[in-house]
C-alpha atoms as a PDB file:
ATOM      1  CA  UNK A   1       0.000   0.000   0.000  1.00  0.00           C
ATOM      2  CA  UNK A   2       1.587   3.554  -1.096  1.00  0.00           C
ATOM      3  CA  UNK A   3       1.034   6.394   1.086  1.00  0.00           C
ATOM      4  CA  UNK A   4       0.850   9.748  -0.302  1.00  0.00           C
ATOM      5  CA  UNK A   5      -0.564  13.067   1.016  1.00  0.00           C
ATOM      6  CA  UNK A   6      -0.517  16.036  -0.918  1.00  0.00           C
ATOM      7  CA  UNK A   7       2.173  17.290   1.345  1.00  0.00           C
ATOM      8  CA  UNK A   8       4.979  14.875   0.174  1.00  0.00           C
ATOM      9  CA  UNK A   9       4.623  15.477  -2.816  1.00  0.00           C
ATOM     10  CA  UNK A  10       4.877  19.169  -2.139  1.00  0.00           C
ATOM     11  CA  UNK A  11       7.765  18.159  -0.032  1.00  0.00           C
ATOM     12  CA  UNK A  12      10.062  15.991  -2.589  1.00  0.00           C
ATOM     13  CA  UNK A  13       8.060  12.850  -1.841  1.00  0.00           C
ATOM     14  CA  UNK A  14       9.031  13.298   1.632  1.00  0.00           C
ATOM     15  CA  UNK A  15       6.366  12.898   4.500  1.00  0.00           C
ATOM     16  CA  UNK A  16       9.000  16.164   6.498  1.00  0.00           C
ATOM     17  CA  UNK A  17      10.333  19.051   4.998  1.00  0.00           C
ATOM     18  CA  UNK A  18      14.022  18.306   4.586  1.00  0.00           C
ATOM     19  CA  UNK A  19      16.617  20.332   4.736  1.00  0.00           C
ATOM     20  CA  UNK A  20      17.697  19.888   1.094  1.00  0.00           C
ATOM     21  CA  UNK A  21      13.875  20.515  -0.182  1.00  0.00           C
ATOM     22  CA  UNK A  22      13.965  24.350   2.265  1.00  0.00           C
ATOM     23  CA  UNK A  23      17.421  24.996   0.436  1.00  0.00           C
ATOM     24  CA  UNK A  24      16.218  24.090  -2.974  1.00  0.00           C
ATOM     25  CA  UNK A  25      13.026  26.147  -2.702  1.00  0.00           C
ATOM     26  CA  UNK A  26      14.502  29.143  -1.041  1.00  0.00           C
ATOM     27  CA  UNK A  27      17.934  29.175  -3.439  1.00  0.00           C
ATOM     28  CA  UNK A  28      16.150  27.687  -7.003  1.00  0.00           C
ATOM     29  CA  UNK A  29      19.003  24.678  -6.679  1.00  0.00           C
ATOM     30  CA  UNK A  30      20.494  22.233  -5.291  1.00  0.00           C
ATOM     31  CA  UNK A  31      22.984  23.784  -2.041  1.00  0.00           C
ATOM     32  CA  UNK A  32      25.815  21.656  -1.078  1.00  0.00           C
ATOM     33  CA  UNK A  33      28.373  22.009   2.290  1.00  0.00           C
ATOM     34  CA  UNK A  34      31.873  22.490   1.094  1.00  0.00           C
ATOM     35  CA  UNK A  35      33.853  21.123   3.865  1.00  0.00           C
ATOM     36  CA  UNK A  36      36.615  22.922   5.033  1.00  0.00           C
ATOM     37  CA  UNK A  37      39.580  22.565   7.805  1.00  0.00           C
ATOM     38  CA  UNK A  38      40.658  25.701   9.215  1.00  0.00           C
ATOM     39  CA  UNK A  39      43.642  24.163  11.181  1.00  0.00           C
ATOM     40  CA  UNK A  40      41.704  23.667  14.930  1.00  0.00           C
ATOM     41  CA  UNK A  41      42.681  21.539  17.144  1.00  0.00           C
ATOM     42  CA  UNK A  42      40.435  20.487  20.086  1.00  0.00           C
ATOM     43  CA  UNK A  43      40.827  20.281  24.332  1.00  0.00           C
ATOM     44  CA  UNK A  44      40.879  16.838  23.807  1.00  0.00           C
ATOM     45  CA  UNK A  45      43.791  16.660  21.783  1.00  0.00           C
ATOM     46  CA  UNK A  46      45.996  20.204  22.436  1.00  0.00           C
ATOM     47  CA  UNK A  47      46.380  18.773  26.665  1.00  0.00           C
ATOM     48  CA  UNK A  48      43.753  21.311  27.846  1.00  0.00           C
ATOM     49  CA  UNK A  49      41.469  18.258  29.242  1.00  0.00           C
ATOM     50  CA  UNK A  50      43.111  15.175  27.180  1.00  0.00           C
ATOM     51  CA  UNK A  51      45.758  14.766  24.382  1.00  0.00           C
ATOM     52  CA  UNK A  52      44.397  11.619  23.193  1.00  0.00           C
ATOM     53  CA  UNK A  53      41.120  12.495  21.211  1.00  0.00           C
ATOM     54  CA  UNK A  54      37.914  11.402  21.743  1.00  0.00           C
ATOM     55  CA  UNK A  55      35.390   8.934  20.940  1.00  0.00           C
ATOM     56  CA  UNK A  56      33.807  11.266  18.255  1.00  0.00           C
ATOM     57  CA  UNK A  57      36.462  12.429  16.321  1.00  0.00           C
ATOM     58  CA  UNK A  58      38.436  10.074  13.492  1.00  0.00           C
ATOM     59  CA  UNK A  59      42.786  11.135  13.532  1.00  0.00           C
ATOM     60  CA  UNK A  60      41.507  14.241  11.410  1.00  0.00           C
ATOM     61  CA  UNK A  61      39.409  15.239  13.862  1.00  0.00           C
ATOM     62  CA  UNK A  62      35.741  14.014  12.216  1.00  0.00           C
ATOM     63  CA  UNK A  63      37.224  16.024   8.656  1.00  0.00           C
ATOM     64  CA  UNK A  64      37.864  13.546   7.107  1.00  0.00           C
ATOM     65  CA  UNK A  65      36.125  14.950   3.926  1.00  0.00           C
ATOM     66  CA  UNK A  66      37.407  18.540   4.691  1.00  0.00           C
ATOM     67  CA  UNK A  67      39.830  20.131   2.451  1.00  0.00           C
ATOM     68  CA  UNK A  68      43.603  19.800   2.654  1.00  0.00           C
ATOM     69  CA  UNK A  69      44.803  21.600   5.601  1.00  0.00           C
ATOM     70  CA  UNK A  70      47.875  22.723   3.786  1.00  0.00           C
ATOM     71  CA  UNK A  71      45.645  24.926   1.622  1.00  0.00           C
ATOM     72  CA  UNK A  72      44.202  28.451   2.596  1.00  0.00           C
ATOM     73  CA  UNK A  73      40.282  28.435   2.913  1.00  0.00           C
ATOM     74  CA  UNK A  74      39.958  30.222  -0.641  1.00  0.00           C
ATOM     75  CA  UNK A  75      42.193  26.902  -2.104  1.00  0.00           C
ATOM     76  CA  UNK A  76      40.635  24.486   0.130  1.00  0.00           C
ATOM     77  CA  UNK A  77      36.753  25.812  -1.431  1.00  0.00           C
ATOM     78  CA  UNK A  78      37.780  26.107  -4.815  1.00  0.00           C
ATOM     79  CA  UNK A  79      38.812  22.619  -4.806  1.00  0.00           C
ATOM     80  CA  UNK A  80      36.260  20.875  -3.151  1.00  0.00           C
ATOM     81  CA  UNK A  81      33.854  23.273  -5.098  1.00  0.00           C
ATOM     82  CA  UNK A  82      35.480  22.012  -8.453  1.00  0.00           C
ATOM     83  CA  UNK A  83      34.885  18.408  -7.218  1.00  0.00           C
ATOM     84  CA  UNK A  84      31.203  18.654  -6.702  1.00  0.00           C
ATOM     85  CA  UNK A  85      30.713  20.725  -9.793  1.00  0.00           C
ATOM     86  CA  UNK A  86      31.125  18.155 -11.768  1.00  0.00           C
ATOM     87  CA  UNK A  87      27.647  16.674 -10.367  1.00  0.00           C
ATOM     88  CA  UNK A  88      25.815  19.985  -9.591  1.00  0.00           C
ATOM     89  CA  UNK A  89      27.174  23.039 -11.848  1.00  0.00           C
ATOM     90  CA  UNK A  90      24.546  25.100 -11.055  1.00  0.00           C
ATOM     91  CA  UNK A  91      24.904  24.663  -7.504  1.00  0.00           C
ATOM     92  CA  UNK A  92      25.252  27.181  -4.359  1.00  0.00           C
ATOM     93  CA  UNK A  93      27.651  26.244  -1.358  1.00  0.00           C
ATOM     94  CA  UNK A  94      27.254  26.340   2.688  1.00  0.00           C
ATOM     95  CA  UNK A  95      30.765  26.807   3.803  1.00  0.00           C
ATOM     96  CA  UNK A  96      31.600  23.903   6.442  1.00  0.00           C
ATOM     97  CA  UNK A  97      34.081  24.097   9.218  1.00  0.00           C
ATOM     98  CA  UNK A  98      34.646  20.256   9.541  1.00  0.00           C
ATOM     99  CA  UNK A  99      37.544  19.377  11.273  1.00  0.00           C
ATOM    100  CA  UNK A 100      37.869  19.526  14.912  1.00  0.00           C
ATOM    101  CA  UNK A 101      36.482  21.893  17.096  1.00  0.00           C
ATOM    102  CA  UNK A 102      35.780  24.951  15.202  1.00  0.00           C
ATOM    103  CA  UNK A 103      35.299  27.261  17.822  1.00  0.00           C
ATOM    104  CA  UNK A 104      38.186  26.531  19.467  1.00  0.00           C
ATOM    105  CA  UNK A 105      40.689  30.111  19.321  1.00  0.00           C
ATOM    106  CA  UNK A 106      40.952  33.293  19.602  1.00  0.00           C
ATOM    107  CA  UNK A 107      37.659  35.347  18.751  1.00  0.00           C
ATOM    108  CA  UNK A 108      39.507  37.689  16.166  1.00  0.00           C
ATOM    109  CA  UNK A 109      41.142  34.823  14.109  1.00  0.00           C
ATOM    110  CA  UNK A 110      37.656  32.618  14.192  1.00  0.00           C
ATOM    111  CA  UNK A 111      36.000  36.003  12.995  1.00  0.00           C
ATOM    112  CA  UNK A 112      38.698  36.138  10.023  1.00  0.00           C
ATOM    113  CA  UNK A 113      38.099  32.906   8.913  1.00  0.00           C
ATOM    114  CA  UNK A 114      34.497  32.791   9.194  1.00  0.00           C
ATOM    115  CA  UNK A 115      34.774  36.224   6.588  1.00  0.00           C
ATOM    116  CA  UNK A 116      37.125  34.350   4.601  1.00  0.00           C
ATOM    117  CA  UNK A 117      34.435  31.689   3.959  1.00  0.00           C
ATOM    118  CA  UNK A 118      31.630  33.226   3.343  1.00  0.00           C
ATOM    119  CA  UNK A 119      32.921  35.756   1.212  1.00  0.00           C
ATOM    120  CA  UNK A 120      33.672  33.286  -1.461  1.00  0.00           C
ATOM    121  CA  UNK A 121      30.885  33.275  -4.758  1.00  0.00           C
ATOM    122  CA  UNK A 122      27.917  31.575  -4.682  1.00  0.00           C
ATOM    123  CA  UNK A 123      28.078  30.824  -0.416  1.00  0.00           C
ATOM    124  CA  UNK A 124      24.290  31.270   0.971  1.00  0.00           C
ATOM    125  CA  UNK A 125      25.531  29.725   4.456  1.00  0.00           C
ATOM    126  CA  UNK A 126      28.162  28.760   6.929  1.00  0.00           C
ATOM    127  CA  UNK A 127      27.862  25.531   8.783  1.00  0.00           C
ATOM    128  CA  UNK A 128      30.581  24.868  11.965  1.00  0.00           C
ATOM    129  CA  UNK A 129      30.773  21.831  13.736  1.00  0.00           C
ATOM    130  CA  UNK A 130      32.212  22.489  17.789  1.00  0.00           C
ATOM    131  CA  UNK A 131      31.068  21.069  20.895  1.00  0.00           C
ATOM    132  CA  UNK A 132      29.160  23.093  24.073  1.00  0.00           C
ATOM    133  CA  UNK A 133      32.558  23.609  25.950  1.00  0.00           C
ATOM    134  CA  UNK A 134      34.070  25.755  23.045  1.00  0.00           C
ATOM    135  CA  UNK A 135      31.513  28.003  22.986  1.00  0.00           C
ATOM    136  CA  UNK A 136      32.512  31.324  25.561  1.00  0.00           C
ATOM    137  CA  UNK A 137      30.618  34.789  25.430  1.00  0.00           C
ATOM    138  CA  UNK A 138      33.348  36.094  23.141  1.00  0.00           C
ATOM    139  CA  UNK A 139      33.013  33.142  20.077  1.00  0.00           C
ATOM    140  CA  UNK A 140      29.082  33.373  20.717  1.00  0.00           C
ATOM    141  CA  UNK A 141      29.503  37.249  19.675  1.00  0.00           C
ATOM    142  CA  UNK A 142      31.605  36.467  16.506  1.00  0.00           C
ATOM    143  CA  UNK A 143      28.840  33.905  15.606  1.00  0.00           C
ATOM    144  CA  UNK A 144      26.348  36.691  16.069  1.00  0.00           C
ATOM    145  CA  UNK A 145      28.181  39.137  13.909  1.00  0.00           C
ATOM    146  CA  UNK A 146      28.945  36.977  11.027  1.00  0.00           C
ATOM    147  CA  UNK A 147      25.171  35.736  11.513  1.00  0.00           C
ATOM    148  CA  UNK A 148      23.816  39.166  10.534  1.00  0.00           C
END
């Protein structure tokens, strides 16, 4: 027995509204993340609490997708970017800091990487991945400036 309702079809043949069908509809296209690694480390592994890791993180820090650390941001998009172009041309790009804890330093250099990303062509979003104990007054700020 199929089960349709008029909303999934309105939502993608979905029963929920995913995230991909709100980005298509609010962008005309398909958005992808573009997965970058800034160069954070985390209290796990830097001997703040630990130096061994965690039980979330792979050896590159869950970014394992992220770009090449040896690359600046700009390098690091444009390559992944090529990459995925070659399955969505038309597409538009959430800028993803992957690897590590990404809140994790000084407010002024998180601020001038988060710029860094978003300023590049065709970015509608910015996606970081931290954890609750990385998160101080001073990075929630930063988040609230590049937010606006």
């Amino acid at each position: 027995m199929e089960f349709k309702t008029d909303r999934a079809r309105m939502w993608g043949d979905k029963r929920y509204h995913s995230l991909n069908y709100h980005l298509r509809s609010k962008y005309g296209g398909k958005v992808f993340k573009i997965p970058l690694d800034a160069g954070f480390t985390c209290p796990n592994r830097d001997g703040a609490l630990s130096s061994s890791g965690c039980l979330f993180c792979s050896p590159r820090g869950s970014g394992d997708f992220a770009g090449t650390r040896r690359l600046n941001l700009a390098q690091q998009f444009a390559e992944v970017k090529a990459m995925m172009h070659l399955k969505w041309p038309q597409a538009r790009y959430i800028a993803y800091f992957q690897a590590f804890s990404n809140t994790y330093e000084h407010p002024q250099r998180l601020r001038e990487l988060y710029w860094q990303a978003v300023v590049q062509p065709g970015v509608v979003g910015l996606a970081i991945a931290t954890r609750p104990d990385c998160l101080p007054p001073e990075v929630i700020e930063v988040l609230q400036e590049v937010n606006q």
